[in-house]
Structures are given as C-alpha cells and as structure tokens.
Protein backbone atom coordinates (compact mmCIF):
# COMPACT_ATOMS: atom_id res chain seq x y z
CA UNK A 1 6.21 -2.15 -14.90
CA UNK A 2 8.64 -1.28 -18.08
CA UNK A 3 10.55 -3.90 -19.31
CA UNK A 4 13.59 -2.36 -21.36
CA UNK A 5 15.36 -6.12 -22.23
CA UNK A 6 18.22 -4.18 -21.53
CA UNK A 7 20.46 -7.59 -21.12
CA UNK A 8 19.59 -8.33 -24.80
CA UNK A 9 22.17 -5.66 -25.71
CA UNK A 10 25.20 -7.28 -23.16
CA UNK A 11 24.96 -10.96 -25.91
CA UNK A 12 25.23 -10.25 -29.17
CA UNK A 13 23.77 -14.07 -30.16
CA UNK A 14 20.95 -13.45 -27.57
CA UNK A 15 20.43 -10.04 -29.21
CA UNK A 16 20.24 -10.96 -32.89
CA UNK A 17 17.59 -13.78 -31.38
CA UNK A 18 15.78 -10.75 -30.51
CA UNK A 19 15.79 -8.79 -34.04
CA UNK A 20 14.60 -12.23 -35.35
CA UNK A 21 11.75 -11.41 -33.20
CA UNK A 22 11.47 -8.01 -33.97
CA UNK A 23 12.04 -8.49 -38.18
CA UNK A 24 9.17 -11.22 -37.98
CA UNK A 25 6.70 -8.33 -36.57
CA UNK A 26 8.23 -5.41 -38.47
CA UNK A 27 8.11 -7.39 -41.64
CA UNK A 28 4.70 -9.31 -41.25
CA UNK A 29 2.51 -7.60 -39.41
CA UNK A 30 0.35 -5.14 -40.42
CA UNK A 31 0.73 -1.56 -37.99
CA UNK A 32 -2.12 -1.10 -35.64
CA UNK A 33 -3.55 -4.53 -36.18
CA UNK A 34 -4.30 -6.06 -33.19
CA UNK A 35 -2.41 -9.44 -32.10
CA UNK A 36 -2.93 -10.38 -29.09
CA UNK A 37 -1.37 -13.56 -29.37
CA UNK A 38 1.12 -12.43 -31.53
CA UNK A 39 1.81 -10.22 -28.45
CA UNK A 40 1.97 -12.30 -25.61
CA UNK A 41 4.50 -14.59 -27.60
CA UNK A 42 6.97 -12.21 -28.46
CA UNK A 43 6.73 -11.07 -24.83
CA UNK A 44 7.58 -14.72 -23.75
CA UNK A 45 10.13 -15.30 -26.24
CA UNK A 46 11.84 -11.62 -25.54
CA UNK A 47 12.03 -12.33 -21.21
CA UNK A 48 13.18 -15.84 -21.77
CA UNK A 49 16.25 -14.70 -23.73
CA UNK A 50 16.41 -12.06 -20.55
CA UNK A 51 16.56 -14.91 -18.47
CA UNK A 52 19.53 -16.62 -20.53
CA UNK A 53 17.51 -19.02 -22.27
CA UNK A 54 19.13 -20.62 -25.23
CA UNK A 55 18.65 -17.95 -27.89
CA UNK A 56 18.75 -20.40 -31.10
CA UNK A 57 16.07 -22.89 -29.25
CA UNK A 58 14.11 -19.27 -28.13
CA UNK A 59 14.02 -18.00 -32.23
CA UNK A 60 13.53 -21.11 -33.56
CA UNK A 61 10.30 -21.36 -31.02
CA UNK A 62 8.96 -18.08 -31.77
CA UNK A 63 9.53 -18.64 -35.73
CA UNK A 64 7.28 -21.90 -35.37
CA UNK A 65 5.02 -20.43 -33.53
CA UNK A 66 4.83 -17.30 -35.44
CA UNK A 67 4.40 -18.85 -38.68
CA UNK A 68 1.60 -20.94 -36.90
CA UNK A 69 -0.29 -17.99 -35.69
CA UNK A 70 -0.27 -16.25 -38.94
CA UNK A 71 -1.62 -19.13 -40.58
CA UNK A 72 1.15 -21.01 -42.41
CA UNK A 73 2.04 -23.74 -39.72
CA UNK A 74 4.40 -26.47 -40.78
CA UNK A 75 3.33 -30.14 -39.73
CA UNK A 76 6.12 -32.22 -38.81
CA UNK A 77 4.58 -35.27 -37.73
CA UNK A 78 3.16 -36.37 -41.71
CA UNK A 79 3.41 -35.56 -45.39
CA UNK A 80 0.56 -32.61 -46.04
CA UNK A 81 0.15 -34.49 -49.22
CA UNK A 82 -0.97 -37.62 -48.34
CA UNK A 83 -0.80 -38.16 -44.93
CA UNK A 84 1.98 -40.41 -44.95
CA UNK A 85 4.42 -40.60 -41.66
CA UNK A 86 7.63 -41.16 -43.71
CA UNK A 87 11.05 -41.01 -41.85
CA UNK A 88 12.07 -39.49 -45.00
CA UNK A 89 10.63 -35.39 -45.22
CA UNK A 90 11.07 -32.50 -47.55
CA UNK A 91 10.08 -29.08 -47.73
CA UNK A 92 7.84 -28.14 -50.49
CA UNK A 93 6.93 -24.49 -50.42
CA UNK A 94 4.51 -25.04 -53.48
CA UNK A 95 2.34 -27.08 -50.98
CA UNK A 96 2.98 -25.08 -47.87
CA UNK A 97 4.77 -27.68 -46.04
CA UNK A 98 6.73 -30.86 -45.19
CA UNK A 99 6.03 -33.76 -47.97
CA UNK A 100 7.17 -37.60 -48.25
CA UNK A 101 9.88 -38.60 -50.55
CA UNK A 102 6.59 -39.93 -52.95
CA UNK A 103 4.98 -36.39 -53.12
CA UNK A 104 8.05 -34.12 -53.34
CA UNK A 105 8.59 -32.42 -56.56
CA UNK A 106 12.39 -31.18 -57.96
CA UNK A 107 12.06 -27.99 -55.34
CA UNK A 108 11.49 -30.02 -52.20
CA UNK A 109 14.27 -28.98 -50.29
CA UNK A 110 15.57 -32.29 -47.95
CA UNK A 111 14.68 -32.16 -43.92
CA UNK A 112 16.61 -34.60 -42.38
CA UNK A 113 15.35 -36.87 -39.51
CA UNK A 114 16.93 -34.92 -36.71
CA UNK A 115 15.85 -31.68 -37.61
CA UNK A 116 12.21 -32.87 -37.86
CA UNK A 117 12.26 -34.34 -34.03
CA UNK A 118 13.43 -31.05 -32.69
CA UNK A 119 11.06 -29.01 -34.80
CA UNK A 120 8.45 -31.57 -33.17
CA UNK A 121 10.03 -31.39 -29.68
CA UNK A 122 9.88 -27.13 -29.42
CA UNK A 123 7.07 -26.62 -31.58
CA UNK A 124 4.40 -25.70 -29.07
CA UNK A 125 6.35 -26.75 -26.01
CA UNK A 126 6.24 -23.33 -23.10
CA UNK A 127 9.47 -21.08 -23.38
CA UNK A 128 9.86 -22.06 -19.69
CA UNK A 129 10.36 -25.70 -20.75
CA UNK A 130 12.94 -24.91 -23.61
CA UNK A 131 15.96 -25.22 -21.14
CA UNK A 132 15.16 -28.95 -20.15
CA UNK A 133 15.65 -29.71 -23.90
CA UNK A 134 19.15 -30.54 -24.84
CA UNK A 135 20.16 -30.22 -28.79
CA UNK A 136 23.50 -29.49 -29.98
CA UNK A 137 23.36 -25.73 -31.48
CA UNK A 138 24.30 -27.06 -34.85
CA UNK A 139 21.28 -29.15 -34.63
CA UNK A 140 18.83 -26.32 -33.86
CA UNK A 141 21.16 -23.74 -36.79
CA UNK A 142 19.90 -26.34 -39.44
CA UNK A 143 16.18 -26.18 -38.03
CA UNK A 144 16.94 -22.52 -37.96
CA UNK A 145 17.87 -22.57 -41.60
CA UNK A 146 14.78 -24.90 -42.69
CA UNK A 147 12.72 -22.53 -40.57
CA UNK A 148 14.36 -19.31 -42.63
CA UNK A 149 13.70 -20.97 -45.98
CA UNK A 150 10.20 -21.76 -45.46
CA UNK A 151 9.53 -17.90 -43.74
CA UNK A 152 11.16 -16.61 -46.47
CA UNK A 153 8.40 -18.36 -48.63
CA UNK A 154 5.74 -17.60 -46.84
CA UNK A 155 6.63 -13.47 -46.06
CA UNK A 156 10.05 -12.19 -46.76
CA UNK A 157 13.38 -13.50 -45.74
CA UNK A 158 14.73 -12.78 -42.45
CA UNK A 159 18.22 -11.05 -42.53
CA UNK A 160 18.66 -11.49 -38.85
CA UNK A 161 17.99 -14.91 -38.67
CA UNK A 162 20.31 -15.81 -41.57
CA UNK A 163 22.63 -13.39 -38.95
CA UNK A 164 21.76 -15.34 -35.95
CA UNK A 165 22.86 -18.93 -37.92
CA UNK A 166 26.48 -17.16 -38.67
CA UNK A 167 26.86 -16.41 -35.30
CA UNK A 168 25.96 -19.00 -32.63
C-alpha cells in the first residue's frame, strides 16, 4: 500500500519536520545509491509525524540518526578527545564531535548539560518510544540548533531545520 503522508500538509510544524527529512536526503545522498537503512528511517520518522508524534523530538531523532548512518555520529556520553566524561561539553567541528572544556579550542561552540541528556535520551531510542519522553520544546529547539550546526559542518546547512526552530 501507498502512503501519501497526506496529514503532513494539515501542520505546518509537523510538515517542515518532514522537509528536514527530505533536505537531509536531497542534500546528502547520492541519487540511485542504495540506503537501505537510510530508507527504513526516514520511513519511521515520516509515519510517526503521521501519527502526531512530536515533530521537533521526530527531526531531531532522524538528524542523529542520520548523521550516524552516514558516518559522522556525535558521542554524547565523553569528550572524543580524551575520553573524559565532563559535565561540561562543547562542539568542536575540527574534531568531529563533542569535546571537554580541557580539549576545546576558540571554535568549540558550548553544549549545555541539558541539551546533552536529551541528545543521549533520543539518540537511538525507537520513534515509537519518542512520545513517553517529555522535554520542553525549547529544550529539544536548542538540541535542534546544536544538531543544525554540526550538519551544517559535516554536509550543508539545513534551511528547513533552521525553519522548523522559528516555528515550533
């Protein structure tokens, strides 16, 4: 059977959730490649905002994940420098990741404490699950925005996920 995600069109914050889907694979993936996984996660992340799943938690899961499949996944449980499980993280895009306050350089862009345990809570947790998690949507915009930064590195920036912050 067809699935049109028609009800993506009847929310216009579940909808731009949903060309943050479609940017990441228009953007940065290659046409005809085969992704299988790549696949069956957009597929997930597209029928759970369908369902009325939280559309910031459902982009900010598929961006993880997405990022993770193509290679460039972000730790948030230790420095990638040294190992260290500081309380205190920063981005560093020169070293692909999350650092400690010790290995950070003057582009390490500050992740604060809250943001890191949600990006640790949805990381890898099912789309079915996302609903039992409860974070304020200003919580999830700012993982959003880390999430943006670091995609933006790593491919191209997404305009509908800078979109998608505005809006929710």
């Amino acid at each position: 059977q067809l699935e049109s995600f028609y009800s993506l069109r009847e929310d216009i914050v579940s909808y731009y959730a949903g060309c943050v889907v479609a940017e990441c694979l228009a953007n940065n993936t290659e046409e005809g490649q085969s992704e299988p996984q790549i696949f069956a996660e957009t597929l997930k992340a597209l029928m759970q905002l369908c369902n009325g799943g939280n559309p910031l938690a459902v982009a900010l899961r598929f961006a993880l994940e997405f990022v993770r499949l193509s290679g460039f996944a972000l730790d948030f449980s230790k420095c990638t420098a040294c190992g260290n499980t500081a309380k205190k993280l920063f981005l560093d895009y020169a070293r692909g990741g999350l650092v400690c306050e010790d290995c950070r350089n003057a582009d390490s862009y500050p992740v604060s404490a809250r943001v890191v345990a949600t990006c640790k809570v949805i990381d890898g947790l099912s789309y079915d699950k996302l609903s039992s998690v409860s974070v304020p949507d200003a919580v999830l915009k700012d993982c959003l925005d880390v999430v943006n930064k670091y995609v933006a590195h790593c491919f191209s920036p997404l305009k509908s996920l800078a979109e998608l912050i505005k809006l929710a």
